[in-house]
C-alpha atoms as a PDB file:
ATOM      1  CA  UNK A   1     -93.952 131.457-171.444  1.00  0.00           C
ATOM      2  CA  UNK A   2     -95.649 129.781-173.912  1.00  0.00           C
ATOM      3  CA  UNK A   3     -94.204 129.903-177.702  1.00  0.00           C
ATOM      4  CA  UNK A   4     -96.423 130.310-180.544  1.00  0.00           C
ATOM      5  CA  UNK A   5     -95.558 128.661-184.200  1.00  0.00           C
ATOM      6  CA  UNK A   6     -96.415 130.138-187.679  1.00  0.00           C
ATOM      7  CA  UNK A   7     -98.644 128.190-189.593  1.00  0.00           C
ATOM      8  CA  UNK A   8     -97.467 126.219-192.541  1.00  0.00           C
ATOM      9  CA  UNK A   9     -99.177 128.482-194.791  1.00  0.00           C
ATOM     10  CA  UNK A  10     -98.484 131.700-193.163  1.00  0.00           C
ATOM     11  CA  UNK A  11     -94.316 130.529-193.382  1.00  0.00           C
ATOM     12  CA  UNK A  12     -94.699 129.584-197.099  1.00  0.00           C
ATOM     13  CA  UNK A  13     -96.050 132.960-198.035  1.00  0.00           C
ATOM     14  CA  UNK A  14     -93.715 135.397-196.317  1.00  0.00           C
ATOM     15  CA  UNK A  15     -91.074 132.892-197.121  1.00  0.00           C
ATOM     16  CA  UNK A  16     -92.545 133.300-200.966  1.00  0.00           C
ATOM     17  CA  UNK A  17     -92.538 137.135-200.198  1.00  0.00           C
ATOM     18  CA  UNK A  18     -89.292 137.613-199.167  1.00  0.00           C
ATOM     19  CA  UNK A  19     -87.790 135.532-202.035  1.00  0.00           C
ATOM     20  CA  UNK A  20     -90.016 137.440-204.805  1.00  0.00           C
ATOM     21  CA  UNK A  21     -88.666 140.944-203.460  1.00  0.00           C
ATOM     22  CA  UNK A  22     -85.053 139.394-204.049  1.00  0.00           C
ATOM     23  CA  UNK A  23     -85.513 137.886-207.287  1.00  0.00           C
ATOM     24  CA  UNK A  24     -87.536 141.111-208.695  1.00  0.00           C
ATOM     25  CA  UNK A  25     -84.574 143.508-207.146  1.00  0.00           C
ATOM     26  CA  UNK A  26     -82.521 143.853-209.957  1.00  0.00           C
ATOM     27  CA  UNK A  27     -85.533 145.698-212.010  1.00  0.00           C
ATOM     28  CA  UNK A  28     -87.485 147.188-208.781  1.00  0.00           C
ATOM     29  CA  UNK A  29     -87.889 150.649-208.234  1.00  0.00           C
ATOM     30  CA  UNK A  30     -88.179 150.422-204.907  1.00  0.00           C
ATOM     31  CA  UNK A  31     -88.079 148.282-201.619  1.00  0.00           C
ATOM     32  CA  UNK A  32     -89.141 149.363-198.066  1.00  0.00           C
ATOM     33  CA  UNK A  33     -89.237 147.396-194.832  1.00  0.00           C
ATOM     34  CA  UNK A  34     -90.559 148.676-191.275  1.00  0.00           C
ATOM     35  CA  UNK A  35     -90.584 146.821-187.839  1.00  0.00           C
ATOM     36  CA  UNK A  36     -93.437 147.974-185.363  1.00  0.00           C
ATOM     37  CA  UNK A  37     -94.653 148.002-181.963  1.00  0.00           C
ATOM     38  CA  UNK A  38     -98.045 148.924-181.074  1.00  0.00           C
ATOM     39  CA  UNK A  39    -100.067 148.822-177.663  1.00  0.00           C
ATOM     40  CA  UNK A  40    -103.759 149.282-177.460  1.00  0.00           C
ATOM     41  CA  UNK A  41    -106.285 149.202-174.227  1.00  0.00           C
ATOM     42  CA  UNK A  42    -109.783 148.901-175.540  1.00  0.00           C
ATOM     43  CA  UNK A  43    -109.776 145.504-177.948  1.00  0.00           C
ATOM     44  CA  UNK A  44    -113.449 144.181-178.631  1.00  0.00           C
ATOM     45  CA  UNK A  45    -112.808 140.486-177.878  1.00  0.00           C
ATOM     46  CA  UNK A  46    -110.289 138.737-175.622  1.00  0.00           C
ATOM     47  CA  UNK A  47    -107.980 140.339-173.722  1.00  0.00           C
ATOM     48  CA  UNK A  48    -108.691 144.502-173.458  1.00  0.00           C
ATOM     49  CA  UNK A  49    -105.295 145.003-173.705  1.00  0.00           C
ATOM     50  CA  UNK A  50    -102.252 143.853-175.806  1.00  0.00           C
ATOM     51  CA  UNK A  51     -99.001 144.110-177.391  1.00  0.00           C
ATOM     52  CA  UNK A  52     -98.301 143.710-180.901  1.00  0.00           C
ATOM     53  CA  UNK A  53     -95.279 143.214-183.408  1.00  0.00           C
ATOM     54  CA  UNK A  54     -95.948 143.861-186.963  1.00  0.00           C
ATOM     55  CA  UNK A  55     -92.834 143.412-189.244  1.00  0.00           C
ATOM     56  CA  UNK A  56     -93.857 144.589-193.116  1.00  0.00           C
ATOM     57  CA  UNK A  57     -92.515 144.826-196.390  1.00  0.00           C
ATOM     58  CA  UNK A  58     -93.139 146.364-199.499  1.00  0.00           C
ATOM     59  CA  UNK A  59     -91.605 146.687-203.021  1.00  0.00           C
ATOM     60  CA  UNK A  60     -91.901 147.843-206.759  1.00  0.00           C
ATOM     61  CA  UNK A  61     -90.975 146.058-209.806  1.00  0.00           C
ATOM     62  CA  UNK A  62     -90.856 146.476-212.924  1.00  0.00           C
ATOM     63  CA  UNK A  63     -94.672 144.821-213.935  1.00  0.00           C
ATOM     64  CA  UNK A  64     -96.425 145.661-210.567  1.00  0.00           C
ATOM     65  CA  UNK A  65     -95.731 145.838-206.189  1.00  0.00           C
ATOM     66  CA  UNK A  66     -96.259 143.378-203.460  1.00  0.00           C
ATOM     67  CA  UNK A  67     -97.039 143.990-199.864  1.00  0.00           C
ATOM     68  CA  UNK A  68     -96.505 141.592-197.200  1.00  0.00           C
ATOM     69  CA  UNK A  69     -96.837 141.452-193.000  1.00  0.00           C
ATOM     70  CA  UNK A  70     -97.124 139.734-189.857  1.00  0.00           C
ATOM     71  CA  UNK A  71     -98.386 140.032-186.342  1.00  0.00           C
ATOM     72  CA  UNK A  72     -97.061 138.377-183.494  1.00  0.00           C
ATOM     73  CA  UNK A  73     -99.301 139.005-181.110  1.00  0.00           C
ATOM     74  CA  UNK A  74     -99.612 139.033-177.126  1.00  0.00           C
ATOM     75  CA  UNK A  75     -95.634 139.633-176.964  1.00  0.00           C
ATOM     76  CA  UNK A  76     -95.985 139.147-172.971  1.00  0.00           C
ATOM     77  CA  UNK A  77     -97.070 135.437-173.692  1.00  0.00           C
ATOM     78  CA  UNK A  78     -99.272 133.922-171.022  1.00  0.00           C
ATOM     79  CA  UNK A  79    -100.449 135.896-168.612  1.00  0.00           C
ATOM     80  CA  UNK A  80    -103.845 134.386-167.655  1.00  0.00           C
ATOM     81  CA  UNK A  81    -103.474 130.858-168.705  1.00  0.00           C
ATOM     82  CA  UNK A  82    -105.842 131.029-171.409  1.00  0.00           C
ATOM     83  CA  UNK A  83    -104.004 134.164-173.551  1.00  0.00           C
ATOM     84  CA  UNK A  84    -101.368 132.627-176.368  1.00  0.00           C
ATOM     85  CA  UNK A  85     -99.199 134.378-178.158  1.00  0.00           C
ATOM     86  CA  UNK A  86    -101.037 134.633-182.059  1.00  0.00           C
ATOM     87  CA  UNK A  87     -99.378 134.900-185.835  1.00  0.00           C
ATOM     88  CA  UNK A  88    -101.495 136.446-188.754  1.00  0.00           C
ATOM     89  CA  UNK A  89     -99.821 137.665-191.778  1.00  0.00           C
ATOM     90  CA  UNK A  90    -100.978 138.747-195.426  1.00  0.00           C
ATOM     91  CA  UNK A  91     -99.360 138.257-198.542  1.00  0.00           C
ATOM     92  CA  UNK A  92    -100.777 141.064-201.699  1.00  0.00           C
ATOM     93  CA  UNK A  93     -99.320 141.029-204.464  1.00  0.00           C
ATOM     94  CA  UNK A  94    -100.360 143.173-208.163  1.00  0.00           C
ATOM     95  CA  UNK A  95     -99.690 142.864-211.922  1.00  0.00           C
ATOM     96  CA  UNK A  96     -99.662 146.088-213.348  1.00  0.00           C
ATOM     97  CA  UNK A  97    -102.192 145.216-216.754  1.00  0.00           C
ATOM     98  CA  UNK A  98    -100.519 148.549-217.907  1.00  0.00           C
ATOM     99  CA  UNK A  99     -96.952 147.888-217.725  1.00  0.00           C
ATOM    100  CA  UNK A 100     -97.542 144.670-219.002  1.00  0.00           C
ATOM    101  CA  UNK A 101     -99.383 145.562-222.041  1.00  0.00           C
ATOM    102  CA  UNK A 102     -97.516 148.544-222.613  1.00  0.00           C
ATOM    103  CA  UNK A 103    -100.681 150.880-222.644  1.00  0.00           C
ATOM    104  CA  UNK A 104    -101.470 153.993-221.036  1.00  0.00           C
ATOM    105  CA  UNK A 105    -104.583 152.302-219.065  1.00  0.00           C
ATOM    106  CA  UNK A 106    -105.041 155.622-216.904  1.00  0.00           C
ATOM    107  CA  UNK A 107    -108.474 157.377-217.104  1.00  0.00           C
ATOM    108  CA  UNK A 108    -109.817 160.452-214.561  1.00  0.00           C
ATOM    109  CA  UNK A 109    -107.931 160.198-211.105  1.00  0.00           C
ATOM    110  CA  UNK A 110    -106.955 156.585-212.350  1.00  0.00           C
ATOM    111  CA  UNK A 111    -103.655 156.182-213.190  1.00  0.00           C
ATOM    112  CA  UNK A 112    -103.222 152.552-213.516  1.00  0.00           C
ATOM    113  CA  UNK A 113    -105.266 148.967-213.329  1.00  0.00           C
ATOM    114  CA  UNK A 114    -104.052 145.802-211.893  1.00  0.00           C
ATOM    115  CA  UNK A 115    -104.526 142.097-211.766  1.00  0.00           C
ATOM    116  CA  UNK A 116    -104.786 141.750-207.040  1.00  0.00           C
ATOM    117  CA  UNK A 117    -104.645 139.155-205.165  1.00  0.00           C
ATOM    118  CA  UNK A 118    -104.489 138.792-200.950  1.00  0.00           C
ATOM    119  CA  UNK A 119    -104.058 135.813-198.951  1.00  0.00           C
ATOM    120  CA  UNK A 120    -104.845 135.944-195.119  1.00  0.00           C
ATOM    121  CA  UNK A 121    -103.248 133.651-192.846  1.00  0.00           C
ATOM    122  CA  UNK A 122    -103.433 132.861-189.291  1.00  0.00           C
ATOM    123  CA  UNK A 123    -104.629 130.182-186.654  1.00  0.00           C
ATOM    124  CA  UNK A 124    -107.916 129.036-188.117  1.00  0.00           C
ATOM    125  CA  UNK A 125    -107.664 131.780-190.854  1.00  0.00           C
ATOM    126  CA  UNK A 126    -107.214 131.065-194.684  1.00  0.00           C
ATOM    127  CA  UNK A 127    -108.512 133.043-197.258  1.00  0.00           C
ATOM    128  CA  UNK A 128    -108.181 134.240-200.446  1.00  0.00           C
ATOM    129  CA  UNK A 129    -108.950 137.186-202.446  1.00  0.00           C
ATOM    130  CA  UNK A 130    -108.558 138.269-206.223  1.00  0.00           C
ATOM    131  CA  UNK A 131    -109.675 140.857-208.170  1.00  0.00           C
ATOM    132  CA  UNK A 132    -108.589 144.152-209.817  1.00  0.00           C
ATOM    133  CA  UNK A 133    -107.071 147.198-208.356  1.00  0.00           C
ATOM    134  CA  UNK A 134    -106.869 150.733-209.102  1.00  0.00           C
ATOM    135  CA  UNK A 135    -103.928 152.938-208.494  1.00  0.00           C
ATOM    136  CA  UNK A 136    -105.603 156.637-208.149  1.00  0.00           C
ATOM    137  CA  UNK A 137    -103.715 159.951-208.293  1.00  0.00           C
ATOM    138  CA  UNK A 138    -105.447 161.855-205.271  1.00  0.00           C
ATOM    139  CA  UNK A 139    -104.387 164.978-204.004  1.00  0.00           C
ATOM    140  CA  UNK A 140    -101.947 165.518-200.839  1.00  0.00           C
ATOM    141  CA  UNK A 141    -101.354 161.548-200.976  1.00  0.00           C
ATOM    142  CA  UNK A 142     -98.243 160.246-201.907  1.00  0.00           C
ATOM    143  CA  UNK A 143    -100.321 156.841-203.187  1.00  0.00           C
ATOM    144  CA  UNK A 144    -103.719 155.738-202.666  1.00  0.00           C
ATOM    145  CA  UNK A 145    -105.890 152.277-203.887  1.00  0.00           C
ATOM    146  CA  UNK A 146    -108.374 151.200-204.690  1.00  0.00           C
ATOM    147  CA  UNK A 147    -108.290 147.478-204.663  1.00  0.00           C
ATOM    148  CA  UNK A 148    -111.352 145.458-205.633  1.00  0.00           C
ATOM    149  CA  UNK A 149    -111.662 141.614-204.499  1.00  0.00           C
ATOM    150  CA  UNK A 150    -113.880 138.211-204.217  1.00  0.00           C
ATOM    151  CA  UNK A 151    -113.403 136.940-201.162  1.00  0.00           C
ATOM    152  CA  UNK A 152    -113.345 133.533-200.511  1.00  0.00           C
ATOM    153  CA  UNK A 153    -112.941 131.717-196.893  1.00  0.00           C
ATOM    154  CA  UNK A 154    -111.747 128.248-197.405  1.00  0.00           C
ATOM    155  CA  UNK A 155    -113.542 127.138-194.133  1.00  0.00           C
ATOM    156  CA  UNK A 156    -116.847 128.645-195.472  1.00  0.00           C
ATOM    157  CA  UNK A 157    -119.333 127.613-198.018  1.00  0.00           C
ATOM    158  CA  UNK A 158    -119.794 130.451-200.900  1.00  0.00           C
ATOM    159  CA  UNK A 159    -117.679 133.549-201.398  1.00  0.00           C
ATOM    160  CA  UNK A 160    -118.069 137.423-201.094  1.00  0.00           C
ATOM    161  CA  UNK A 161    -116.830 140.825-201.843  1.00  0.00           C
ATOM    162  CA  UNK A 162    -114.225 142.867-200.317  1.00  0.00           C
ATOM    163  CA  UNK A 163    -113.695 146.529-201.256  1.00  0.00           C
ATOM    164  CA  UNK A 164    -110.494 147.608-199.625  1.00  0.00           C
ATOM    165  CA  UNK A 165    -108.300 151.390-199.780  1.00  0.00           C
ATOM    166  CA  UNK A 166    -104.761 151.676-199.130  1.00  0.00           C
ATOM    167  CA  UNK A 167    -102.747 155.347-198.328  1.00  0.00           C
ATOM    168  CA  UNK A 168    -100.052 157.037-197.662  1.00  0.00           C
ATOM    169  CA  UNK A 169     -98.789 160.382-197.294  1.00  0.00           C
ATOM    170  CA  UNK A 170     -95.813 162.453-195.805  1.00  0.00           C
ATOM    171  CA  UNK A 171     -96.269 165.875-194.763  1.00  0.00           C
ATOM    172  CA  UNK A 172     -94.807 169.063-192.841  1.00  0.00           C
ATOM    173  CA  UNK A 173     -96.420 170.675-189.526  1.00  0.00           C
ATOM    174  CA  UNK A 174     -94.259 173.423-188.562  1.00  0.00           C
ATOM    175  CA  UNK A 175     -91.049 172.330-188.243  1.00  0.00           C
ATOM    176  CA  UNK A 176     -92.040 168.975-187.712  1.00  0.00           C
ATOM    177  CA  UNK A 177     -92.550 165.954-190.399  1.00  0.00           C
ATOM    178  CA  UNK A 178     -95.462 163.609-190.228  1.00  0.00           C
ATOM    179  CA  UNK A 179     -96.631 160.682-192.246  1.00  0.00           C
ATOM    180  CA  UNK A 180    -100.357 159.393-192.254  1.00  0.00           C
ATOM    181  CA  UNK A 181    -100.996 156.352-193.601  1.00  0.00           C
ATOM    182  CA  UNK A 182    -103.323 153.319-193.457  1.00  0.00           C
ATOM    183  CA  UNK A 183    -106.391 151.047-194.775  1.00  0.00           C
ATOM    184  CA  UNK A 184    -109.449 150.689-194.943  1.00  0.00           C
ATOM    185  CA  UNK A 185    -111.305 147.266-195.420  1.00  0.00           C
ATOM    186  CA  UNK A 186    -115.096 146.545-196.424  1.00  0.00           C
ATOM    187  CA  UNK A 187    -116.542 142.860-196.216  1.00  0.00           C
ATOM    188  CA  UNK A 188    -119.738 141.008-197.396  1.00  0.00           C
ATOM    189  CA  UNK A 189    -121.242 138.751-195.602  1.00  0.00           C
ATOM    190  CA  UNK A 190    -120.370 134.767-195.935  1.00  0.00           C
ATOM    191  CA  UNK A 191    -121.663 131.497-194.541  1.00  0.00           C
ATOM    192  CA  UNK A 192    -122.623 132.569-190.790  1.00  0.00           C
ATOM    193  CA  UNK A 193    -120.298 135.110-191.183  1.00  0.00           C
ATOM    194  CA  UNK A 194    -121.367 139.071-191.219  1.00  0.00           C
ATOM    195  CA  UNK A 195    -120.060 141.899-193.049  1.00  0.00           C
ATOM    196  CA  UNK A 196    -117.841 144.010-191.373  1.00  0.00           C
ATOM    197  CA  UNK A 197    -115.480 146.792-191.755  1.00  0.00           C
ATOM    198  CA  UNK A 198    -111.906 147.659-190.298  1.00  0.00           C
ATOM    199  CA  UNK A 199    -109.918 150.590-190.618  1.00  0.00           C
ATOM    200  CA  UNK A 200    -106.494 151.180-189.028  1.00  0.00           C
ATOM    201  CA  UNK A 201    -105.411 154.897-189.992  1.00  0.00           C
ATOM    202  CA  UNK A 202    -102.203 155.696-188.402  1.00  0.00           C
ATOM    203  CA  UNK A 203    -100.606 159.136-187.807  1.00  0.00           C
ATOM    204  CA  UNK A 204     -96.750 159.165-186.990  1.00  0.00           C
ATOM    205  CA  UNK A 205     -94.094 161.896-186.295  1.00  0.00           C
ATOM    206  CA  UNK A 206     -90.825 161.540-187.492  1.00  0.00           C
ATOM    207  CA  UNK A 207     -89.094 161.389-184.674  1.00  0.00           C
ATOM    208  CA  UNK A 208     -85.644 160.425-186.385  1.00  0.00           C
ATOM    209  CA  UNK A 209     -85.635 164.050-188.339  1.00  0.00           C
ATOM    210  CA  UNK A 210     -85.232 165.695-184.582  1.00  0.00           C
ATOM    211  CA  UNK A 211     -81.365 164.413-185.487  1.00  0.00           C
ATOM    212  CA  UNK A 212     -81.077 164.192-188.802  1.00  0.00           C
ATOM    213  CA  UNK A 213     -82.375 160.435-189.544  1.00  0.00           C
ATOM    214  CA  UNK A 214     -85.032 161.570-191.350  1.00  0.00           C
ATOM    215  CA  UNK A 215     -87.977 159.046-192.480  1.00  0.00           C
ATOM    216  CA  UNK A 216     -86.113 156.479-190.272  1.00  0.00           C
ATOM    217  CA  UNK A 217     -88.171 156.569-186.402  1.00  0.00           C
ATOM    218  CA  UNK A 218     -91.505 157.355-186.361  1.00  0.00           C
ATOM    219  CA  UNK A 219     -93.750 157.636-183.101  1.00  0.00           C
ATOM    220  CA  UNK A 220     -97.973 158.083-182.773  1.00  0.00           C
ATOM    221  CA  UNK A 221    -101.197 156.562-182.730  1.00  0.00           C
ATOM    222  CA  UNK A 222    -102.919 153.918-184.802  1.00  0.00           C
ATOM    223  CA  UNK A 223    -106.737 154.165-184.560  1.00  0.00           C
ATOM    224  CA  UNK A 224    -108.153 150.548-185.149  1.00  0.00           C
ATOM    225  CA  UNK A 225    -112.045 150.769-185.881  1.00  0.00           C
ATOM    226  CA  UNK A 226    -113.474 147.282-186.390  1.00  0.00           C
ATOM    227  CA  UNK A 227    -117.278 147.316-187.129  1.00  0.00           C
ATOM    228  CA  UNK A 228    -118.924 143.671-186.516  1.00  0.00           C
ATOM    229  CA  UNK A 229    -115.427 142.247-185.850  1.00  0.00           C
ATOM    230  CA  UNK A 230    -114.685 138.837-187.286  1.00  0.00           C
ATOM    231  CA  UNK A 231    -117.843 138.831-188.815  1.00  0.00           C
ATOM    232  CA  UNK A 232    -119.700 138.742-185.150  1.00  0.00           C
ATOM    233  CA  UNK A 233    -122.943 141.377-185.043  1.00  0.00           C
ATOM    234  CA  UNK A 234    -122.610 143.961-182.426  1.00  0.00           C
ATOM    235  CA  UNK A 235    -118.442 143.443-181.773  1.00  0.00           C
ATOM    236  CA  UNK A 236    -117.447 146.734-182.358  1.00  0.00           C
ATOM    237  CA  UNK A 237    -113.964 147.812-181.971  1.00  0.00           C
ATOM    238  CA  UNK A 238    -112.641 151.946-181.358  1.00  0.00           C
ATOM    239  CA  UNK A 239    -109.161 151.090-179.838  1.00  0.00           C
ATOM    240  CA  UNK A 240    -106.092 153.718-179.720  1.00  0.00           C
ATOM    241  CA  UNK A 241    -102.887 152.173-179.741  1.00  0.00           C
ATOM    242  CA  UNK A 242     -99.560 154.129-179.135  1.00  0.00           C
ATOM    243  CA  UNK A 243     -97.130 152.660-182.184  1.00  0.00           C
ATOM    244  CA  UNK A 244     -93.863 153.204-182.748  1.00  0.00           C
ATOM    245  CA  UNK A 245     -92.195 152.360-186.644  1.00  0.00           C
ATOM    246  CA  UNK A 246     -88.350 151.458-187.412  1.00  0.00           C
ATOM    247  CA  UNK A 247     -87.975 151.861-191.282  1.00  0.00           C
ATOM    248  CA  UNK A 248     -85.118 150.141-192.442  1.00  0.00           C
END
């Protein structure tokens, strides 16, 4: 099998991820950390099918939250001699401007504004975004953003936009406990790359609850639509992937 190593980059942010959720947990208000596997059949470029780990976590403070995750994909390693295993990972991070200033900053469905930043990591992959988020009080959700960026590719001349929503929301069916959560991600064009749009909406039952782990093991589908994928005209992406979620 052939191993796959993290980029520098992609190491020094979840390492500066994991450290910032320790330093900020005496004054958090909360912390949550998930390991996944996923398994889709339909990808738009390379190999149809693949496996994927996705480790994330998220957390709280006091002045704002930060989100981090990786991907290791290809978990079977080589199968062809040309697939390697791949590592992409995100850092986001937000300053609450209201917390900080001490203002009530909330306005319509907004509740809250924030100073957001993203950086996206992988093998050939390094950009970076900042701009301002939006924390929005919708109905049924248990959060929901509205994050803002400029997005800038180190590798490309220029910059663009990104517009990019973020949910999440537990619910009952029957007897039976659900979450549905997700993103959704909107991209300007830059240098030779195209706009493009992903989406990965997820619906999960709580399998745990069945004996009384409740919010613990979840089990379902992520749907991953990628519109011009990468930024490449005409590389559409509508892939089901079974998922399963440890919480922890």
């Amino acid at each position: 099998m052939i191993q796959a190593s993290a980029p520098p980059r992609l190491v020094s942010a979840c390492t500066a991820g994991l450290l910032l959720v320790g330093v900020t947990g005496t004054a958090h208000a909360w912390t949550q950390a998930s390991l996944s596997l996923l398994k889709g059949w339909d990808y738009a470029l390379g190999d149809k099918q693949r496996s994927i780990a996705t480790y994330e976590v998220a957390n709280g403070w006091e002045y704002g939250d930060n989100y981090f995750f990786f991907d290791y994909t290809n978990l079977e390693g080589d199968r062809d001699g040309k697939t390697l295993p791949n590592i992409y990972g995100e850092y986001a991070p937000r300053l609450s401007l209201g917390k900080i200033t001490g203002s009530d900053l909330g306005a319509g469905p907004v509740t809250d504004v924030l100073l957001a930043g993203q950086l996206e990591m992988g093998e050939n992959i390094n950009r970076r975004l900042y701009g301002l988020g939006f924390d929005l009080d919708v109905p049924g959700m248990d959060y929901f953003q509205l994050n803002t960026y400029v997005r800038d590719d180190t590798d490309l001349p220029g910059n663009t936009w990104q517009v990019t929503l973020v949910w999440g929301s537990h619910f009952d069916l029957a007897s039976t406990k659900w979450l549905f959560k997700g993103h959704f991600d909107y991209a300007g064009s830059e240098g030779h790359v195209g706009h493009n749009i992903n989406s990965a909406p997820q619906l999960l039952l709580d399998v745990g609850d069945f004996w009384g782990a409740s919010d613990r093991l979840y089990a379902g589908v992520e749907y991953q639509y990628w519109k011009n994928k990468y930024g490449i005209e005409g590389a559409d992406e509508h892939n089901p992937q079974a998922m399963v979620t440890w919480k922890f």
